[in-house]
C-alpha atoms as a PDB file:
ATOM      1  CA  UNK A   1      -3.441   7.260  35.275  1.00  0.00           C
ATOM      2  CA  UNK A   2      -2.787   4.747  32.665  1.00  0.00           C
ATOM      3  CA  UNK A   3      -2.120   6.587  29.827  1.00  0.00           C
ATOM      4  CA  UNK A   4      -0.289   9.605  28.686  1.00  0.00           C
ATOM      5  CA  UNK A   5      -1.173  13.143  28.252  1.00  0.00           C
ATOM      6  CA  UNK A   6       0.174  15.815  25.997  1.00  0.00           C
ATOM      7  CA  UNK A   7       2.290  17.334  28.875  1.00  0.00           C
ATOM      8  CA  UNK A   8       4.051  14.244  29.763  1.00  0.00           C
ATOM      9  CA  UNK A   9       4.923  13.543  26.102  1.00  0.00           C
ATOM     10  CA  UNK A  10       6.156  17.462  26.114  1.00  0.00           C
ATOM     11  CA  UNK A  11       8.335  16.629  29.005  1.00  0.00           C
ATOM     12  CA  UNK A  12       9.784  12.985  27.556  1.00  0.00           C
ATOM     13  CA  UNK A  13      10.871  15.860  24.038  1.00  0.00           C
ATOM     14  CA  UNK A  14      12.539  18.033  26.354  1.00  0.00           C
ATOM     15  CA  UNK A  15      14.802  15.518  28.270  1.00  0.00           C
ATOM     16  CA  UNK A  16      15.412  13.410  24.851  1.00  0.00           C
ATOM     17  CA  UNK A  17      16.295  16.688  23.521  1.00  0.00           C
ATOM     18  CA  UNK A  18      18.510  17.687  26.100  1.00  0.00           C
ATOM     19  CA  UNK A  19      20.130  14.707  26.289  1.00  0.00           C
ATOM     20  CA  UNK A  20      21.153  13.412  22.374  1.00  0.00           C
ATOM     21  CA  UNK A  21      20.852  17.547  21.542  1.00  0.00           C
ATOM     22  CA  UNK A  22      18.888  18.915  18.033  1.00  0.00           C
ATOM     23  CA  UNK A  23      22.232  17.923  15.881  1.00  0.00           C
ATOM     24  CA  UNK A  24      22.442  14.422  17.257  1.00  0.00           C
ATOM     25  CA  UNK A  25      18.608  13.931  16.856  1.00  0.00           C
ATOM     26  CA  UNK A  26      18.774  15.270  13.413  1.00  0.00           C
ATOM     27  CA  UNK A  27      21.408  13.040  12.367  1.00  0.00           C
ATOM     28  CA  UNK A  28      19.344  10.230  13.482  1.00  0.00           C
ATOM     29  CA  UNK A  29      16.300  11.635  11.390  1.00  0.00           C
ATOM     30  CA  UNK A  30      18.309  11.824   8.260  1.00  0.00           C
ATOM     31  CA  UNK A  31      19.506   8.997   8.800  1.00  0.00           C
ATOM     32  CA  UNK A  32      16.383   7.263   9.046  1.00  0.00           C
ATOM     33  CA  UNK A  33      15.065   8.918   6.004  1.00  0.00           C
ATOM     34  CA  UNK A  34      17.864   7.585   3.817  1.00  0.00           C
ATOM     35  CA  UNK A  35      17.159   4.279   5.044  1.00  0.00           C
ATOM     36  CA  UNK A  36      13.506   3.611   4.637  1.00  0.00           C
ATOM     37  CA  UNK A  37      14.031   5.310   0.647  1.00  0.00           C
ATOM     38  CA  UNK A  38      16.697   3.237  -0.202  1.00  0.00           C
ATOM     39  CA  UNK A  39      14.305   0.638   1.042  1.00  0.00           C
ATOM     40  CA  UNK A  40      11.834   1.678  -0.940  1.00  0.00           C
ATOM     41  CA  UNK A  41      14.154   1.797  -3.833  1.00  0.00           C
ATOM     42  CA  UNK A  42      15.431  -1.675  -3.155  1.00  0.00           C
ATOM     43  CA  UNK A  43      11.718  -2.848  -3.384  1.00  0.00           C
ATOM     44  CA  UNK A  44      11.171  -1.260  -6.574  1.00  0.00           C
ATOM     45  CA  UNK A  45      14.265  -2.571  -8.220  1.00  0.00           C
ATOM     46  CA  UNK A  46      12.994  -6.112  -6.884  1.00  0.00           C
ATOM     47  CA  UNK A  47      10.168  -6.035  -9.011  1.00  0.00           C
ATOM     48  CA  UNK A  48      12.565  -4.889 -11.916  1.00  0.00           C
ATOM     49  CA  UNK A  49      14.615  -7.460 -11.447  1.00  0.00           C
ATOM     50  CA  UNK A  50      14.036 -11.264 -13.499  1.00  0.00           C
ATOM     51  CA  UNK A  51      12.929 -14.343 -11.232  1.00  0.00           C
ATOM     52  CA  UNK A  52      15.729 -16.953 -10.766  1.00  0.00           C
ATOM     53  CA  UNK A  53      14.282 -20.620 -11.059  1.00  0.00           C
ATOM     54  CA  UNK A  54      15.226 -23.492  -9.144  1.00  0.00           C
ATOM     55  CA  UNK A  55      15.376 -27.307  -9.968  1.00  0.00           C
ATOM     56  CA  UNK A  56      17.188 -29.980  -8.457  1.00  0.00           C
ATOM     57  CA  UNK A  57      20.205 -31.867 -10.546  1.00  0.00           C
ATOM     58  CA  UNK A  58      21.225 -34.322  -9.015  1.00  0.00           C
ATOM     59  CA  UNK A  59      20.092 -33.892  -5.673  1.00  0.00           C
ATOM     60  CA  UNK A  60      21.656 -30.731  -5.522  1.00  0.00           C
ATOM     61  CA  UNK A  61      20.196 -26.986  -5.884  1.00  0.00           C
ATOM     62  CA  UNK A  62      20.734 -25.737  -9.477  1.00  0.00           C
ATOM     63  CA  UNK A  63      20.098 -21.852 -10.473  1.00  0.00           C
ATOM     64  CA  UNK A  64      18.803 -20.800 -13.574  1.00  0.00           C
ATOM     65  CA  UNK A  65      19.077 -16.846 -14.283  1.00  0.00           C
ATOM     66  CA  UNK A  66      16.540 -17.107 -17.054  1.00  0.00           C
ATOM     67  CA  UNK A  67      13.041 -18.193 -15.861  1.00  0.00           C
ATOM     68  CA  UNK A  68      11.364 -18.472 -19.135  1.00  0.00           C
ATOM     69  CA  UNK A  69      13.536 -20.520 -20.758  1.00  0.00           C
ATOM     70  CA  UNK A  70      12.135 -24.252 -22.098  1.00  0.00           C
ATOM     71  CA  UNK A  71      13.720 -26.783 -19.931  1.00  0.00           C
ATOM     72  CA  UNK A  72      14.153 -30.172 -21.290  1.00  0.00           C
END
């Protein structure tokens, strides 16, 4: 009684599908799709991307674009 069986998962696709309908539920899927690869993407370009260091000036927060550079 505590868990699901194939027929009562059958029955939850049938009402979802009945109620959004295939184009809705479709939508969503593309949708979906799109999102987690331009996540993906969005990771890879990360690791593309140069580090920005941080020091302090100051006592404030000071950005440096180039990482590598000698600091004096």
């Amino acid at each position: 009684m505590g868990s699901f069986s194939i027929w009562h998962w059958l029955i939850v696709l049938v009402i979802v599908v009945l109620v959004f309908g295939t184009k809705k539920l479709g939508n969503v899927g593309k949708d979906l799709g799109s999102a987690v690869k331009g996540f993906k993407e969005g990771m890879k370009n990360e690791e593309d991307t140069p580090k920005i260091a941080e020091k302090e000036v100051g006592g404030s927060r000071v950005f440096d674009n180039d990482a590598s550079k000698d600091k004096r």
